[in-house]
C-alpha atoms as a PDB file:
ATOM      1  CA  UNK A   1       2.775   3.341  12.723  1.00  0.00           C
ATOM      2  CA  UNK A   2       2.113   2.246   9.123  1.00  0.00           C
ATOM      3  CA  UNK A   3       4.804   0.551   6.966  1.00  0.00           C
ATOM      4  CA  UNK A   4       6.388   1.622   4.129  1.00  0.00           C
ATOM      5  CA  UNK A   5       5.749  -1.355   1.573  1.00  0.00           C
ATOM      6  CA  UNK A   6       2.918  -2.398  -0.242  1.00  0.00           C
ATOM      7  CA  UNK A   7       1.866  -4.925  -2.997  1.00  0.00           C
ATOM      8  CA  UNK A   8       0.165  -3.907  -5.945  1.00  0.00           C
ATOM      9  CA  UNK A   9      -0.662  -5.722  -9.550  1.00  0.00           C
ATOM     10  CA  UNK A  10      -1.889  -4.695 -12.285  1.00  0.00           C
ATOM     11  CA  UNK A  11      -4.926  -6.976 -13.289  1.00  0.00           C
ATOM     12  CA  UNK A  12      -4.611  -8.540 -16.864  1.00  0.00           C
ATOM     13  CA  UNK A  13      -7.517  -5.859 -18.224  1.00  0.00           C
ATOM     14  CA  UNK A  14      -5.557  -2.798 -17.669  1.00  0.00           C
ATOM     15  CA  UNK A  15      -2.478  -4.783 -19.441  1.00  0.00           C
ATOM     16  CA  UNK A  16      -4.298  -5.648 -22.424  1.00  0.00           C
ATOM     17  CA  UNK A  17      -5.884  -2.162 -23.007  1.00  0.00           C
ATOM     18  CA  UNK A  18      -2.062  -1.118 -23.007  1.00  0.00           C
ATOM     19  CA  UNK A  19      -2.017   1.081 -19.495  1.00  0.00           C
ATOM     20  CA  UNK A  20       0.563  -0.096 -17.963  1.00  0.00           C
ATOM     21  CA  UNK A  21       3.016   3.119 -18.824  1.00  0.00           C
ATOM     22  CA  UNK A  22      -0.105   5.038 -17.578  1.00  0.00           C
ATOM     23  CA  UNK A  23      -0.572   3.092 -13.962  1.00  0.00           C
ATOM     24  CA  UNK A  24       3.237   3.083 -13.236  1.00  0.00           C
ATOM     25  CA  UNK A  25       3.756   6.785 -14.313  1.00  0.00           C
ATOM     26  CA  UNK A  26       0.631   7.531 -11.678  1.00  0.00           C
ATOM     27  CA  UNK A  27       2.203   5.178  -8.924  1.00  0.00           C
ATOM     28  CA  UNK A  28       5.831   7.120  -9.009  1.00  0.00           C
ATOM     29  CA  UNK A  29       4.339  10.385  -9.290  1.00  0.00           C
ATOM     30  CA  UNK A  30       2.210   9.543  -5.617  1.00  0.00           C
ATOM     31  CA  UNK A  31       5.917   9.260  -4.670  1.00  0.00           C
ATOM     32  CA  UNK A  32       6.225   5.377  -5.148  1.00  0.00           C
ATOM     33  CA  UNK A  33       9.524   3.528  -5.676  1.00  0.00           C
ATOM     34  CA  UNK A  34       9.147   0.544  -7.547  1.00  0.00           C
ATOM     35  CA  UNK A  35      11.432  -1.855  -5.587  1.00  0.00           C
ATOM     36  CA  UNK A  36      10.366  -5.336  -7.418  1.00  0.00           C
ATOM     37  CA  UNK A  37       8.681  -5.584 -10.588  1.00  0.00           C
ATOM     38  CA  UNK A  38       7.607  -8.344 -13.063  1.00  0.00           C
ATOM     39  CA  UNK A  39       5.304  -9.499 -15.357  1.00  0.00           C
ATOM     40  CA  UNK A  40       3.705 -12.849 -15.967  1.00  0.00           C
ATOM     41  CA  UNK A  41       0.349 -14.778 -16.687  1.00  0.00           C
ATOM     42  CA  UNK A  42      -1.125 -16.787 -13.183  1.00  0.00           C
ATOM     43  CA  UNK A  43      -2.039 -20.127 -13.592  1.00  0.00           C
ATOM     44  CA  UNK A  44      -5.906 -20.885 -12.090  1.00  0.00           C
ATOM     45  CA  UNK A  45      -4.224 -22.290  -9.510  1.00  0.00           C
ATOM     46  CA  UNK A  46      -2.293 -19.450  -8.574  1.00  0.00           C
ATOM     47  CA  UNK A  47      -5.305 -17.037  -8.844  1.00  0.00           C
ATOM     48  CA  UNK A  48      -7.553 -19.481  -6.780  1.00  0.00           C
ATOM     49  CA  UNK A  49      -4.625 -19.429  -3.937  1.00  0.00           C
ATOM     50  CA  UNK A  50      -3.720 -15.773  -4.377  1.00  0.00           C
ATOM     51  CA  UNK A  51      -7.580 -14.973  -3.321  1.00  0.00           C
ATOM     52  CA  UNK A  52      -8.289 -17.879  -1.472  1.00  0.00           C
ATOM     53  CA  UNK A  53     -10.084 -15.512   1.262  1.00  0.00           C
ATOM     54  CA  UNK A  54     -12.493 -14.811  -1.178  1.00  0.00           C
ATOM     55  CA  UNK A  55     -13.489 -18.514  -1.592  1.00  0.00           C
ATOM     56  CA  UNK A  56     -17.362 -18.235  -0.110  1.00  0.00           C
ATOM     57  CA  UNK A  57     -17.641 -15.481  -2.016  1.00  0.00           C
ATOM     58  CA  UNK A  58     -20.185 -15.228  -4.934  1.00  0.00           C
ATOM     59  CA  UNK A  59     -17.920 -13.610  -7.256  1.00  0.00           C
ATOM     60  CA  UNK A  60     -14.996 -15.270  -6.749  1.00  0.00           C
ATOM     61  CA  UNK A  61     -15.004 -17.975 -10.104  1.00  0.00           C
ATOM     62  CA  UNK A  62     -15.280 -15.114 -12.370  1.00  0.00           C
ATOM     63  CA  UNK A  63     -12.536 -13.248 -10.554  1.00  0.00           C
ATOM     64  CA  UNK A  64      -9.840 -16.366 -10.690  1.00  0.00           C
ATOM     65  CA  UNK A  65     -11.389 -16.777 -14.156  1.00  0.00           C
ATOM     66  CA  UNK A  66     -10.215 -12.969 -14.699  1.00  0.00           C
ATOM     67  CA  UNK A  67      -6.810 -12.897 -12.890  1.00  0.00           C
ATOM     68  CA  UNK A  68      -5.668 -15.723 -15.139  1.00  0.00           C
ATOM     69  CA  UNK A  69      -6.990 -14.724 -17.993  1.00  0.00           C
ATOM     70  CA  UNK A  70      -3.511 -12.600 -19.293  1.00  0.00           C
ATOM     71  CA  UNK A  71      -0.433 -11.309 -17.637  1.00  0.00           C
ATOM     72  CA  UNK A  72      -0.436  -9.673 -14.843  1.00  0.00           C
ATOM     73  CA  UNK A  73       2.440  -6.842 -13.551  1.00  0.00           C
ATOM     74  CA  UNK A  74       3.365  -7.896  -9.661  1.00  0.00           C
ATOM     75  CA  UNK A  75       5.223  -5.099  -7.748  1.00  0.00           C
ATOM     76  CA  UNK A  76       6.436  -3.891  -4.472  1.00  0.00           C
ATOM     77  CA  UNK A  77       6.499  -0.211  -3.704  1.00  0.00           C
ATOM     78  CA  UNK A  78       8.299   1.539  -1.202  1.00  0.00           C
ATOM     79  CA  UNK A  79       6.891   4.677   0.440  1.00  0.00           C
ATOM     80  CA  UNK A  80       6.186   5.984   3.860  1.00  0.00           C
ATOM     81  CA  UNK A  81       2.294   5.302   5.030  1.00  0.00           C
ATOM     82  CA  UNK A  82       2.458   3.033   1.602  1.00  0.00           C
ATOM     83  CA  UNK A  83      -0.174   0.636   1.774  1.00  0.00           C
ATOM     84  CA  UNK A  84      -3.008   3.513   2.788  1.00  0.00           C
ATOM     85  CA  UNK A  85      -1.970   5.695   0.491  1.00  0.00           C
ATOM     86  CA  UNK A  86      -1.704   3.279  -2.412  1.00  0.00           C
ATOM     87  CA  UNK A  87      -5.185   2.658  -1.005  1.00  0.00           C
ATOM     88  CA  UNK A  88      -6.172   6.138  -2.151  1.00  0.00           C
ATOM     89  CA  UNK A  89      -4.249   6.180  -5.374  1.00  0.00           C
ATOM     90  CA  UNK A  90      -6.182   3.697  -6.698  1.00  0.00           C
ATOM     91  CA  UNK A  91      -9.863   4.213  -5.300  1.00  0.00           C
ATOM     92  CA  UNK A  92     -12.923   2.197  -4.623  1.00  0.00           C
ATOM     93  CA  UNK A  93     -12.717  -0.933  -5.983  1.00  0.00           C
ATOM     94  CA  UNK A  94     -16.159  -0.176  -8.208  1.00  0.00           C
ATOM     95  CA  UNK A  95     -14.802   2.433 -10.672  1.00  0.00           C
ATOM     96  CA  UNK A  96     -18.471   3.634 -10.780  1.00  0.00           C
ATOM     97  CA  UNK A  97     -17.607   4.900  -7.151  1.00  0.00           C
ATOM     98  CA  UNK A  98     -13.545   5.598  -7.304  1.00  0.00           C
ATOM     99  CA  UNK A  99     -12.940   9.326  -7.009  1.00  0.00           C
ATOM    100  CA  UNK A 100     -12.236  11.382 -10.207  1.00  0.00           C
ATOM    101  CA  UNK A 101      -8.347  10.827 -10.873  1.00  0.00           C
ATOM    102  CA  UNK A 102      -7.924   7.343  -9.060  1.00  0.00           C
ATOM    103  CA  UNK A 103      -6.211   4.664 -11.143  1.00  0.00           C
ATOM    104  CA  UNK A 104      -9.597   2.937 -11.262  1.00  0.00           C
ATOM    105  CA  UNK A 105     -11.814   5.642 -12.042  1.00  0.00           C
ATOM    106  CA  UNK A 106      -9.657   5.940 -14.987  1.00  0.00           C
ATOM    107  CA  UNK A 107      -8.564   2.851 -16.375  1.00  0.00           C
ATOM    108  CA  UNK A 108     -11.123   0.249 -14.966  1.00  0.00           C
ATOM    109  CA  UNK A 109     -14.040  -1.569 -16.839  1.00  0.00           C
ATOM    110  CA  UNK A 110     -15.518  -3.020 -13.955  1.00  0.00           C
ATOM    111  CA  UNK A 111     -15.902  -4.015 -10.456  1.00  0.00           C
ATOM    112  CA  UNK A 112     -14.109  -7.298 -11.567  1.00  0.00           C
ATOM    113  CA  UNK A 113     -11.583  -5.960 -14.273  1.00  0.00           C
ATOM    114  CA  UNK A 114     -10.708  -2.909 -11.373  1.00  0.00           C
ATOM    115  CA  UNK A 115      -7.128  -2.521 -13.294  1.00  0.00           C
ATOM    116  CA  UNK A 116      -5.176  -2.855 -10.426  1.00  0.00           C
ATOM    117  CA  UNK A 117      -4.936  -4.783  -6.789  1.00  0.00           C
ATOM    118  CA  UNK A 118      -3.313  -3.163  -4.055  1.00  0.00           C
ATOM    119  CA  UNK A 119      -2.832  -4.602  -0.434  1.00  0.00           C
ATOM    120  CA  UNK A 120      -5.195  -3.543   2.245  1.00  0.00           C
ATOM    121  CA  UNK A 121      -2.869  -3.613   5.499  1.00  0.00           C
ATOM    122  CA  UNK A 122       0.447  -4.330   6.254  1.00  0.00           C
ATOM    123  CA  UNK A 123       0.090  -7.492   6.641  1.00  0.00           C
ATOM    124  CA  UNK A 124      -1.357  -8.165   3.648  1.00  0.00           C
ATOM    125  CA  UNK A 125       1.341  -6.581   2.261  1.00  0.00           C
ATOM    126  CA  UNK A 126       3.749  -8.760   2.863  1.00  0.00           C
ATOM    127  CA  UNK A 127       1.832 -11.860   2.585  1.00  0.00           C
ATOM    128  CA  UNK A 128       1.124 -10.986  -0.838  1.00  0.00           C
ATOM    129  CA  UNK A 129       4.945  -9.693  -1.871  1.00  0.00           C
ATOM    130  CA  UNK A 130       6.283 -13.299  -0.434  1.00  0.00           C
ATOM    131  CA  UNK A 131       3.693 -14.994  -2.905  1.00  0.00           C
ATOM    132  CA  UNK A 132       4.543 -13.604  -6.018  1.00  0.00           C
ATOM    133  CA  UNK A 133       8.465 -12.633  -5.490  1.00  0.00           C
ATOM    134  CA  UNK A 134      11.024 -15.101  -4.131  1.00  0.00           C
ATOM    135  CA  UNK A 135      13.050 -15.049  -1.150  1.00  0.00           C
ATOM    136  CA  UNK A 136      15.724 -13.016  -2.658  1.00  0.00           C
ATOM    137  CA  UNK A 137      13.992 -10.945  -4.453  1.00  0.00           C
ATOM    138  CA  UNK A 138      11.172  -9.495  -1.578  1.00  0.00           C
ATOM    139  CA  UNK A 139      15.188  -9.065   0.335  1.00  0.00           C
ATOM    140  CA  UNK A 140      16.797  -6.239  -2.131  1.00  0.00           C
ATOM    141  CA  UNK A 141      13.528  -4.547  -2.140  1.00  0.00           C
ATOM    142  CA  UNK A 142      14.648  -3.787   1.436  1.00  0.00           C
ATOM    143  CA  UNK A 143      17.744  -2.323  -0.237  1.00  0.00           C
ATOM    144  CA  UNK A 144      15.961   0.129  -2.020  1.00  0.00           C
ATOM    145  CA  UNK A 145      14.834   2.004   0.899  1.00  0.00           C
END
């Protein structure tokens, strides 16, 4: 059975074109609730560690050079079958591809600036919640359920 958490973020393109009203009002209409929520700019560091499996990759400079590039909006969202539905929400990760009415088909530039990141398992998810909220934090997101 799938979880019920997932981690998104919304990449520092879509916050600089001003969609992050947009983004969250699509996420809680799919039935989201936003249990943790911030905003803040990653270091290099942080974006090289965040996507550290990406390392061997060929486009993986330009996307730490990206993710650090302006703030960023971290969140955990509660919802049953969350992280493959989020998966949906959002769409294929070229927005050339992403179905009509995905996040990305409709605010992404680019395969790179994609507007938002969302987990893709379970795992993931909660790998990627502990890395951007503490301890006590990722905790009363449980509450919220």
């Amino acid at each position: 059975m799938s979880g019920n958490k997932t981690f998104s973020m919304i990449k520092p393109g879509a916050v600089r074109n001003k969609h992050i009203g947009h983004i969250l009002s699509k996420i809680e209409e799919a039935g989201y609730t936003i249990a943790a929520i911030k905003t803040f700019k990653m270091t290099i560091d942080m974006a090289a560690e965040f996507y550290a499996v990406h390392k061997d990759r060929p486009f993986y400079q330009e996307l730490i050079s990206f993710m650090s590039s302006g703030p960023i909006v971290a969140m955990v969202l509660l919802k049953e079958n969350a992280v493959e539905d989020f998966r949906k929400l959002i769409g294929a990760t070229d927005p050339e591809k992403a179905e009509e009415g995905t996040i990305r088909k409709l605010f992404a530039t680019s395969k790179t600036a994609n507007a938002i990141h969302g987990s893709d398992s379970d795992e993931n998810a909660e790998r990627e919640s502990s890395f951007f909220f503490s301890r006590q934090e990722y905790l009363r997101s449980e509450q919220v359920i």
